[in-house]
PDB file of N, CA and C in Angstrom:
ATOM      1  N   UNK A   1     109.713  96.591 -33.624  1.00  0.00           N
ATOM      2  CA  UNK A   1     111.129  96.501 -33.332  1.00  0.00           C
ATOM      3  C   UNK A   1     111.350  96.272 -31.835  1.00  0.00           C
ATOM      4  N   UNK A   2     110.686  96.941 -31.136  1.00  0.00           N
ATOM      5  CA  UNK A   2     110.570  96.694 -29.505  1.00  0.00           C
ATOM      6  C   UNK A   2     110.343  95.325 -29.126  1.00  0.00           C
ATOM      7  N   UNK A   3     109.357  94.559 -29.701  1.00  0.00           N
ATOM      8  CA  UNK A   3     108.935  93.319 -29.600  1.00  0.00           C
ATOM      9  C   UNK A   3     110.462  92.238 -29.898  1.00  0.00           C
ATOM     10  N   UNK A   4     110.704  92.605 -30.981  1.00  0.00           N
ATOM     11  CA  UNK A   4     112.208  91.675 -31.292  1.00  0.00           C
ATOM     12  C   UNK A   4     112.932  92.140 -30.014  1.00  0.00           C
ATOM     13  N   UNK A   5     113.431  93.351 -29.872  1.00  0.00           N
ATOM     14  CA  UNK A   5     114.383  93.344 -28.925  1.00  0.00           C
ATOM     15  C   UNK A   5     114.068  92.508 -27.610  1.00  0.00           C
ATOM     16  N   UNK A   6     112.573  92.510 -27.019  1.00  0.00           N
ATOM     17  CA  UNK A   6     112.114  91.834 -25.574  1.00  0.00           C
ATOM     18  C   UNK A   6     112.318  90.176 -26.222  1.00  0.00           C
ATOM     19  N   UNK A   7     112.001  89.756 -27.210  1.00  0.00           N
ATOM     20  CA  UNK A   7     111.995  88.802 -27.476  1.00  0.00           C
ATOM     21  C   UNK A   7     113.636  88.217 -27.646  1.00  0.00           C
ATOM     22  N   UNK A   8     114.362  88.355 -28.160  1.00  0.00           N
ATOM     23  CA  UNK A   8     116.266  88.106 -28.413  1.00  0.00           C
ATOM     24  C   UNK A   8     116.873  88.277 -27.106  1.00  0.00           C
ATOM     25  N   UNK A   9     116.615  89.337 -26.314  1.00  0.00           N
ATOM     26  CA  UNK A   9     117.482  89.909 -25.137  1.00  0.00           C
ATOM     27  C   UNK A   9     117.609  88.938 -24.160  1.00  0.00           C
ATOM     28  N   UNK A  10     116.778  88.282 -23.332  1.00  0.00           N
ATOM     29  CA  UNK A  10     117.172  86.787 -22.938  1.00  0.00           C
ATOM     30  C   UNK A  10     117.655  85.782 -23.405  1.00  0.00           C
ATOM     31  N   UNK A  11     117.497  85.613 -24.380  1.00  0.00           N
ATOM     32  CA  UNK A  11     118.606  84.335 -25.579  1.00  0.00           C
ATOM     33  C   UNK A  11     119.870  85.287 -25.451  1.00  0.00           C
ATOM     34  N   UNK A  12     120.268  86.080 -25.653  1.00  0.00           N
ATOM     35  CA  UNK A  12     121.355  87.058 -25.894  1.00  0.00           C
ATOM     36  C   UNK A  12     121.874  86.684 -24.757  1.00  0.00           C
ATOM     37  N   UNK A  13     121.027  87.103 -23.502  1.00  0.00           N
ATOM     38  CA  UNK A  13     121.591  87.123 -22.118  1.00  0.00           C
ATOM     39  C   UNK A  13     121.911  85.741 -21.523  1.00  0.00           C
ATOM     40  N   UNK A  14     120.774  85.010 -21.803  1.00  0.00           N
ATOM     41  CA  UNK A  14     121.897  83.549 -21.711  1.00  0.00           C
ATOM     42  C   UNK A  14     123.183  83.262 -22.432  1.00  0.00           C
ATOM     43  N   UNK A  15     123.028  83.942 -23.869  1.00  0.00           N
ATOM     44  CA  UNK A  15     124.271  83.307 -23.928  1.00  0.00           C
ATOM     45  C   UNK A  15     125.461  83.592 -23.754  1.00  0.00           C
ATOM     46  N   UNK A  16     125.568  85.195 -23.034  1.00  0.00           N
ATOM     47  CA  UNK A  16     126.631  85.720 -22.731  1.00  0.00           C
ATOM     48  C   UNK A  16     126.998  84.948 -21.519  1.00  0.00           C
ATOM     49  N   UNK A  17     125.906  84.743 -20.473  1.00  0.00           N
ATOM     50  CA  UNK A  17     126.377  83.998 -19.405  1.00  0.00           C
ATOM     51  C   UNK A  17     127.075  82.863 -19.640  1.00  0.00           C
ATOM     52  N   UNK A  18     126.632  81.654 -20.212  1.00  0.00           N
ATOM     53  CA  UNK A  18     126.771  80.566 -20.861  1.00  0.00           C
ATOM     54  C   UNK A  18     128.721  80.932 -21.231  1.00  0.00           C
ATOM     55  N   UNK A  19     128.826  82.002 -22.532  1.00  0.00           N
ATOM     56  CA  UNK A  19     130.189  82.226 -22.954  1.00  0.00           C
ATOM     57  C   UNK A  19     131.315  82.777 -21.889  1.00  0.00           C
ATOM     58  N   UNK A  20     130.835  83.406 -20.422  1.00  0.00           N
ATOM     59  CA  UNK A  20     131.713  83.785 -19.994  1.00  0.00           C
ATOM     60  C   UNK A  20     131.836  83.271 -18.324  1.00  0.00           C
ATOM     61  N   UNK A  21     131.061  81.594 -18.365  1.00  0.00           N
ATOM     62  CA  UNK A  21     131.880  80.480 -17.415  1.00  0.00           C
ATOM     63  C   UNK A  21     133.154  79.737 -18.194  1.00  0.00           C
ATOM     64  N   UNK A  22     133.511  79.905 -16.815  1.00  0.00           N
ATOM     65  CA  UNK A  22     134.946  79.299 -17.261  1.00  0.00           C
ATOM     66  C   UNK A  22     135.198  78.019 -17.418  1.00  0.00           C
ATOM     67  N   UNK A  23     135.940  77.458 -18.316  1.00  0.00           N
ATOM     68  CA  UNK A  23     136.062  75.864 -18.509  1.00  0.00           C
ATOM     69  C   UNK A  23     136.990  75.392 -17.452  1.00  0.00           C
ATOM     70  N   UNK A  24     136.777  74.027 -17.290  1.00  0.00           N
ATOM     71  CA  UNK A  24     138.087  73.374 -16.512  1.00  0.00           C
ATOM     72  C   UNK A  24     139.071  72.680 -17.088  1.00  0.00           C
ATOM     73  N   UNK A  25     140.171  72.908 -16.791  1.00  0.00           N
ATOM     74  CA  UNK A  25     141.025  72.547 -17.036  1.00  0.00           C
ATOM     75  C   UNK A  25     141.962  71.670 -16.560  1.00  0.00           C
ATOM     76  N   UNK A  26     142.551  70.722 -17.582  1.00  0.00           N
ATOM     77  CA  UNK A  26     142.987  69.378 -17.145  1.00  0.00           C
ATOM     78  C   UNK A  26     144.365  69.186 -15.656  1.00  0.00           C
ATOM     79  N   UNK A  27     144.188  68.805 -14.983  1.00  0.00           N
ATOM     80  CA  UNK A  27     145.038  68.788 -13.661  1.00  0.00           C
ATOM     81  C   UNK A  27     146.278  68.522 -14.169  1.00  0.00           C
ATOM     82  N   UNK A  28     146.189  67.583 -14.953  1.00  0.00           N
ATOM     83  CA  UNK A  28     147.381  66.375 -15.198  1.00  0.00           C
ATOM     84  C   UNK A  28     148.072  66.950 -16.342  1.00  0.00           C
ATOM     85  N   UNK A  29     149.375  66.788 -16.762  1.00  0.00           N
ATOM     86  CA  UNK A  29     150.223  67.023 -17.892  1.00  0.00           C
ATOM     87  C   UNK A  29     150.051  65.691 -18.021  1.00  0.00           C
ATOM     88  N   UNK A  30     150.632  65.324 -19.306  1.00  0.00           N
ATOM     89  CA  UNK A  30     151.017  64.237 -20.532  1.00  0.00           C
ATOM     90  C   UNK A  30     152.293  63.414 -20.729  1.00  0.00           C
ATOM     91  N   UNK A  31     152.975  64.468 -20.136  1.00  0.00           N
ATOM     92  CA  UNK A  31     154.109  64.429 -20.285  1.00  0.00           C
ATOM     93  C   UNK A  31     154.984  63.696 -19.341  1.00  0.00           C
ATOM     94  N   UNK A  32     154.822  63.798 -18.108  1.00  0.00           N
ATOM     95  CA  UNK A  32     155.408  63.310 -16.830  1.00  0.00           C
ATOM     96  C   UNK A  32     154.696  61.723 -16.202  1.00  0.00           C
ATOM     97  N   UNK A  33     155.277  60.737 -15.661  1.00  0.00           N
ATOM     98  CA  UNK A  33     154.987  59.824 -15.347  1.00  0.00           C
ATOM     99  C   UNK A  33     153.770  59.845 -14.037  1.00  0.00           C
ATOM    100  N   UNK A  34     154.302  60.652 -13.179  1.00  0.00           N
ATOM    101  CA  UNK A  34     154.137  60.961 -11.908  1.00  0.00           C
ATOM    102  C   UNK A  34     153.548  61.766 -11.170  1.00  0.00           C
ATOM    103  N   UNK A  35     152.478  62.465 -10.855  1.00  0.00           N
ATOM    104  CA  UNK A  35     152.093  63.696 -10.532  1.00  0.00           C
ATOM    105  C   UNK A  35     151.821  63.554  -8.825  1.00  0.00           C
ATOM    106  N   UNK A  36     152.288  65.110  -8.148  1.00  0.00           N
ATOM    107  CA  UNK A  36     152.082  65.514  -6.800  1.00  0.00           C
ATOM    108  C   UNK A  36     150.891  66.487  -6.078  1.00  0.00           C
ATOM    109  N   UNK A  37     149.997  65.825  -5.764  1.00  0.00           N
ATOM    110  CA  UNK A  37     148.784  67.312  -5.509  1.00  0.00           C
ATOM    111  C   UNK A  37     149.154  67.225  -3.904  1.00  0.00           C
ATOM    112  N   UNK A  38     149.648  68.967  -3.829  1.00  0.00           N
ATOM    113  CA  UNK A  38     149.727  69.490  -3.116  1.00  0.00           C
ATOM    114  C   UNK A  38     148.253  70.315  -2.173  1.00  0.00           C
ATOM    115  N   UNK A  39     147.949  69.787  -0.447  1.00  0.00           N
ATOM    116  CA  UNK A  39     146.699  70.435   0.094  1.00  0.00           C
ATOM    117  C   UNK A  39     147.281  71.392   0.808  1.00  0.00           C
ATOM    118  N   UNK A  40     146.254  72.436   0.528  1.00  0.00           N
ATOM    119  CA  UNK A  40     146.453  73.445   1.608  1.00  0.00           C
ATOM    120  C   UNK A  40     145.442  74.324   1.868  1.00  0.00           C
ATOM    121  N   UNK A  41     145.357  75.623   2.531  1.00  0.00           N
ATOM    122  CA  UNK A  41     144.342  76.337   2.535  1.00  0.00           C
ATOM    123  C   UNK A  41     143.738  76.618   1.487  1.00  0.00           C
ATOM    124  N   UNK A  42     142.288  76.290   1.130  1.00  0.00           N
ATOM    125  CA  UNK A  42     142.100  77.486  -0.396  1.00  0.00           C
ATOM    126  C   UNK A  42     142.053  76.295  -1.148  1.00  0.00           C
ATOM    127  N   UNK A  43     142.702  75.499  -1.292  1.00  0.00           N
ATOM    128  CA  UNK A  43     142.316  74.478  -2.333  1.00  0.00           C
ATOM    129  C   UNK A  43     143.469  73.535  -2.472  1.00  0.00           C
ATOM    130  N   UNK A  44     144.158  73.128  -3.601  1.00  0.00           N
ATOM    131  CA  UNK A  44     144.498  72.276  -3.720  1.00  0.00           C
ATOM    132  C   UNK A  44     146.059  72.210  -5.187  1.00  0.00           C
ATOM    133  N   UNK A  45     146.950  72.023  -5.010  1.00  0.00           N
ATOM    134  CA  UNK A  45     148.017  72.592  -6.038  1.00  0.00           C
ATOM    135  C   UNK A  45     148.521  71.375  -6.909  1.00  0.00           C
ATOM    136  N   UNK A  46     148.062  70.998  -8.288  1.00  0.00           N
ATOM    137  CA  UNK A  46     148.709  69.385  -8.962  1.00  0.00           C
ATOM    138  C   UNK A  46     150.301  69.910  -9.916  1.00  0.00           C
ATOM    139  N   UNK A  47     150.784  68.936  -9.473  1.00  0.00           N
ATOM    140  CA  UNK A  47     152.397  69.333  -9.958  1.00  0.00           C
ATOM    141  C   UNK A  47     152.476  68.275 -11.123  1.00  0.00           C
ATOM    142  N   UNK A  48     152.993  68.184 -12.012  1.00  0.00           N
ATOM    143  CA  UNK A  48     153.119  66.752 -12.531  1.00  0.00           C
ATOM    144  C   UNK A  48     154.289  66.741 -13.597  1.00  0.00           C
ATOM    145  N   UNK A  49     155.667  66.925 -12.569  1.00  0.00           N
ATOM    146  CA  UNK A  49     156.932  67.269 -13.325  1.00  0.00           C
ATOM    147  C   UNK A  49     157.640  65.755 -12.546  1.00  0.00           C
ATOM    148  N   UNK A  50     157.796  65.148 -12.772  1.00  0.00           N
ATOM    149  CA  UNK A  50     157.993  63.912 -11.591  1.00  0.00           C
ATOM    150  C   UNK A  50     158.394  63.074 -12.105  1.00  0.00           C
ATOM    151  N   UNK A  51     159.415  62.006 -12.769  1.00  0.00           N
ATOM    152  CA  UNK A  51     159.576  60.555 -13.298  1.00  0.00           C
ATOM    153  C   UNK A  51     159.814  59.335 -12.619  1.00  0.00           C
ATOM    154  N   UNK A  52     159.613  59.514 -11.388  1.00  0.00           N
ATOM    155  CA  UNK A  52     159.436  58.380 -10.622  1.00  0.00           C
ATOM    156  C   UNK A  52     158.746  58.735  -9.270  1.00  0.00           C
ATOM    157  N   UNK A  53     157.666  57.525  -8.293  1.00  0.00           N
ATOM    158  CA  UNK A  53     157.422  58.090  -7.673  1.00  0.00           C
ATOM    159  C   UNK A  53     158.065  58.129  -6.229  1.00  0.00           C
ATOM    160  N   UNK A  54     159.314  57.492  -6.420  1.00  0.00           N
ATOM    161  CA  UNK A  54     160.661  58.093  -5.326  1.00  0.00           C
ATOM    162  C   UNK A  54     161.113  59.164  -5.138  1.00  0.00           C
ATOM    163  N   UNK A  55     161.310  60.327  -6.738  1.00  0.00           N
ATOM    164  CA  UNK A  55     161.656  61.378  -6.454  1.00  0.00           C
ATOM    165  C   UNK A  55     160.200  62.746  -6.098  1.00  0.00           C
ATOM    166  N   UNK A  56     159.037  61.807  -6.380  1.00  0.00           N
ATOM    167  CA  UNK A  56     158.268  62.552  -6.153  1.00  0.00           C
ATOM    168  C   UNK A  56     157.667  62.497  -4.396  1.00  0.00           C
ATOM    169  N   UNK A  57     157.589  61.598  -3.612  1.00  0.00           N
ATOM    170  CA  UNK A  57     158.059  61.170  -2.324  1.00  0.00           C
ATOM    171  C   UNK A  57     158.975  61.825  -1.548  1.00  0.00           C
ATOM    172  N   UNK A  58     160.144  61.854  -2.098  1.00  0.00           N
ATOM    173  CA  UNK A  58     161.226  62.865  -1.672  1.00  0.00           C
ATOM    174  C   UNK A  58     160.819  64.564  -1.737  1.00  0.00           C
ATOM    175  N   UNK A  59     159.908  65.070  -2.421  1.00  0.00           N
ATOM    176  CA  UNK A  59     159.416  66.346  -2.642  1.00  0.00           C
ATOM    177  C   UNK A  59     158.779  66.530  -1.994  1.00  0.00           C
ATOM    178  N   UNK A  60     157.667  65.611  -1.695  1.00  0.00           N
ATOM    179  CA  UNK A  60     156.370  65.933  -0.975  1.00  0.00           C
ATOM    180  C   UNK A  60     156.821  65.210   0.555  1.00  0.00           C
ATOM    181  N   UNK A  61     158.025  65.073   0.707  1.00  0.00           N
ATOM    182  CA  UNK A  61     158.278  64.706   2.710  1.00  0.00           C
ATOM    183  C   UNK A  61     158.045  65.723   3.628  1.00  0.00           C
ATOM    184  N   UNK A  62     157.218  65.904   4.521  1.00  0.00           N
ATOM    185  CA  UNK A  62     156.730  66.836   5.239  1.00  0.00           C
ATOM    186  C   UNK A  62     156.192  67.662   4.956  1.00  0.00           C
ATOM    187  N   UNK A  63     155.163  67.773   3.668  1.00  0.00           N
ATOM    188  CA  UNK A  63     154.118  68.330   3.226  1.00  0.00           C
ATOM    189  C   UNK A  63     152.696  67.930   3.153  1.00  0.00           C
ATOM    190  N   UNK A  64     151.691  68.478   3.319  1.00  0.00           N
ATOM    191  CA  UNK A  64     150.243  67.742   3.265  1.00  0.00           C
ATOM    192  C   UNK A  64     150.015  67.597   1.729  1.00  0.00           C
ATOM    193  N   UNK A  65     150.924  66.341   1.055  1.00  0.00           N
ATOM    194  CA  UNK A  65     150.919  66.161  -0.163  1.00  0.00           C
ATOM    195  C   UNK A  65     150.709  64.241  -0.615  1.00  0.00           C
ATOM    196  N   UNK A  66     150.187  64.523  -1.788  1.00  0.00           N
ATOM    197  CA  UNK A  66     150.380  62.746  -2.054  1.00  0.00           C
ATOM    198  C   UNK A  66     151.059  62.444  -3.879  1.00  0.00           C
ATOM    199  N   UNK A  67     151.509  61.473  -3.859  1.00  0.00           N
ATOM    200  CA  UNK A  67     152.125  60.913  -5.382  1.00  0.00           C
ATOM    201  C   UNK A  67     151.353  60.262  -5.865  1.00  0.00           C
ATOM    202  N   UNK A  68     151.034  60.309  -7.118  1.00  0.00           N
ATOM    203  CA  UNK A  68     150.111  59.452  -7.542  1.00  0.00           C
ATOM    204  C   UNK A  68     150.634  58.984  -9.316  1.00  0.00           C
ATOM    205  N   UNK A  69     150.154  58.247  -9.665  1.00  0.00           N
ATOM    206  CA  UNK A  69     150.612  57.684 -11.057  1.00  0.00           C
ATOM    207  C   UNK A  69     149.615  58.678 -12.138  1.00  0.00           C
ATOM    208  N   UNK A  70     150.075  59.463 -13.300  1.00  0.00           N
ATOM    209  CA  UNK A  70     149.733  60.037 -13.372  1.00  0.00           C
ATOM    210  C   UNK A  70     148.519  59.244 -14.872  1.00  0.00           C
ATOM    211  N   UNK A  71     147.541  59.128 -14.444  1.00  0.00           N
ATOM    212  CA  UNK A  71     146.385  58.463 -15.271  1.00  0.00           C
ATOM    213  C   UNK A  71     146.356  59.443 -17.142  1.00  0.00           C
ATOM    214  N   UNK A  72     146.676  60.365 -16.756  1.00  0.00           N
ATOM    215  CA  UNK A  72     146.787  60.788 -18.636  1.00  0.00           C
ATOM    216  C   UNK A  72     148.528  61.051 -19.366  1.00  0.00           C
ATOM    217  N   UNK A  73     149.084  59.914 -18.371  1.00  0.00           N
ATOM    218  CA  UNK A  73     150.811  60.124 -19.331  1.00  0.00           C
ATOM    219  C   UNK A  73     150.333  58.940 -20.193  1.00  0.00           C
ATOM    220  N   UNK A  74     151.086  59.707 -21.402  1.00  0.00           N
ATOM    221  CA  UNK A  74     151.476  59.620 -22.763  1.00  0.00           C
ATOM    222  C   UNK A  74     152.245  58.209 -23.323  1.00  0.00           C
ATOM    223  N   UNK A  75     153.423  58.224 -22.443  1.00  0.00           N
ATOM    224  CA  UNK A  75     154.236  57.271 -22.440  1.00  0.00           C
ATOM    225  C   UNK A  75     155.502  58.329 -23.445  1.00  0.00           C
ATOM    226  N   UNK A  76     156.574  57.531 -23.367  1.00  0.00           N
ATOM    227  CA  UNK A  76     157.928  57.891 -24.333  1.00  0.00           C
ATOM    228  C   UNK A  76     157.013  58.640 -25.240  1.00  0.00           C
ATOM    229  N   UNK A  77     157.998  59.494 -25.794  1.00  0.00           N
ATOM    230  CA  UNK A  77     157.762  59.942 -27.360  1.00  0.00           C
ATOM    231  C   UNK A  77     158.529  58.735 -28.535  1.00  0.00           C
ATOM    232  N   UNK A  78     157.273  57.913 -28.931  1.00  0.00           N
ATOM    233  CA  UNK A  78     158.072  57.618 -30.531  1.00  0.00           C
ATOM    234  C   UNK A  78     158.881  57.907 -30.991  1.00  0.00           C
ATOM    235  N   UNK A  79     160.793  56.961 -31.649  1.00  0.00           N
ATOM    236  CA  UNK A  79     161.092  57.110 -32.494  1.00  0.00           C
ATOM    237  C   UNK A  79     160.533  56.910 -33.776  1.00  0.00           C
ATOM    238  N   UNK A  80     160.380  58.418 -34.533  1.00  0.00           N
ATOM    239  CA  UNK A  80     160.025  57.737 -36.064  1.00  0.00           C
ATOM    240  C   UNK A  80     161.036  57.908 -36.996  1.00  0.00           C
ATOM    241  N   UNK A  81     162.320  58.099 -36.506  1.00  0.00           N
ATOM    242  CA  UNK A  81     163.455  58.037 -37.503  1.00  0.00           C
ATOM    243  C   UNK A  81     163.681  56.770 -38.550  1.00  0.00           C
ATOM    244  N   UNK A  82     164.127  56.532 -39.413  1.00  0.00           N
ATOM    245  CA  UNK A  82     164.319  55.493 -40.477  1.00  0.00           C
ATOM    246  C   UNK A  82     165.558  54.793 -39.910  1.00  0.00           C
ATOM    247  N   UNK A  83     165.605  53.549 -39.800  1.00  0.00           N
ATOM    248  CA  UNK A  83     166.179  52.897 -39.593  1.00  0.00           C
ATOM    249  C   UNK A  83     167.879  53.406 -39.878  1.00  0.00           C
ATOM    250  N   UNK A  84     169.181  52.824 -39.258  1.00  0.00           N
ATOM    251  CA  UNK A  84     170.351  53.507 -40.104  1.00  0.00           C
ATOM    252  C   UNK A  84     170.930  52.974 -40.941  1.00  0.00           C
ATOM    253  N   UNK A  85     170.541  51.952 -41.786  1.00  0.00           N
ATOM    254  CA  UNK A  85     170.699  51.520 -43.045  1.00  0.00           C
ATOM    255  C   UNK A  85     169.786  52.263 -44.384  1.00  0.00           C
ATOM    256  N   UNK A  86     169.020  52.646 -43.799  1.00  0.00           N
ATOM    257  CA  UNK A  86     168.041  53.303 -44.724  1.00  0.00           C
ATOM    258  C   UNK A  86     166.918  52.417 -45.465  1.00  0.00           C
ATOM    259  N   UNK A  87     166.831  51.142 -45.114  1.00  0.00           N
ATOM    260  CA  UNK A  87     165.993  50.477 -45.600  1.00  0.00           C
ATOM    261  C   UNK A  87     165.465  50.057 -44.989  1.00  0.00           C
ATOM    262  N   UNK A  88     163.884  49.373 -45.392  1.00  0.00           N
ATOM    263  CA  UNK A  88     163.095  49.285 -44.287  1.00  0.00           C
ATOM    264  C   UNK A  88     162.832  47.653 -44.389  1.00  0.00           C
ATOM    265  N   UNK A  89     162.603  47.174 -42.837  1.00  0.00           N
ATOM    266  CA  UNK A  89     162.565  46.075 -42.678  1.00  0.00           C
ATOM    267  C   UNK A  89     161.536  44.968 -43.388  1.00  0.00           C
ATOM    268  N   UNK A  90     162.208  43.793 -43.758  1.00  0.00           N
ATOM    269  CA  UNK A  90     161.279  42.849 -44.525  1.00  0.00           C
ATOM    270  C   UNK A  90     160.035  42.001 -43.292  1.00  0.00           C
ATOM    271  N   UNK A  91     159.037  41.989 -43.834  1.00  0.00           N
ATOM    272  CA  UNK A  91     157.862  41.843 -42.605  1.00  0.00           C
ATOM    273  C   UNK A  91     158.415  40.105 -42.771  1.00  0.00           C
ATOM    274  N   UNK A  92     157.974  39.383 -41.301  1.00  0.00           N
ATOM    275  CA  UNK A  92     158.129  38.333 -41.675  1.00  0.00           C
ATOM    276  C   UNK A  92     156.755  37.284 -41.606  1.00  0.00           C
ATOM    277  N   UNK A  93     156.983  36.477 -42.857  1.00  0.00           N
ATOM    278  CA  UNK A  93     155.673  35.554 -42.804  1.00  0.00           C
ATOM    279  C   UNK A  93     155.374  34.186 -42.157  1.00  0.00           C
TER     280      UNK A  93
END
């Protein structure tokens, strides 16, 4: 029984290590066109509430900040409502 335990307890112990690094997590929202990373001491702050990058410019004026286009937006949300006739369009050939 001693033998199992010396033998498991390093697999064990890796894998607690392994389970309790932390993942990273995505900078960018989906949602917003525009995102602002803010520099400062310590690291670094990404904002990405922004729909143009005029009003995001206007935020970051006299800050050690930059605008950038935000590489994982989504675009609009889809209408998938039904047309308001209720019928659906004839494809054309």
């Amino acid at each position: 029984m001693r033998d199992l335990i010396l033998v498991l307890f390093p697999a064990l112990l890796a894998l607690a290590v392994i389970a309790s690094t932390p993942a990273n997590a995505q900078k960018y929202d989906s949602t917003s066109p525009v995102c602002k990373t803010n520099y400062r001491w310590g690291g670094e702050d990404t904002d990405c509430g922004y729909t143009s990058l005029e009003q995001c410019r206007a935020s970051a004026s006299g800050l050690a900040a930059i605008c950038i286009n935000n590489p994982y937006y989504a675009g609009p949300p889809i209408d998938r409502r039904p047309s308001q006739s209720g019928k659906r369009p004839r494809p054309a050939y």
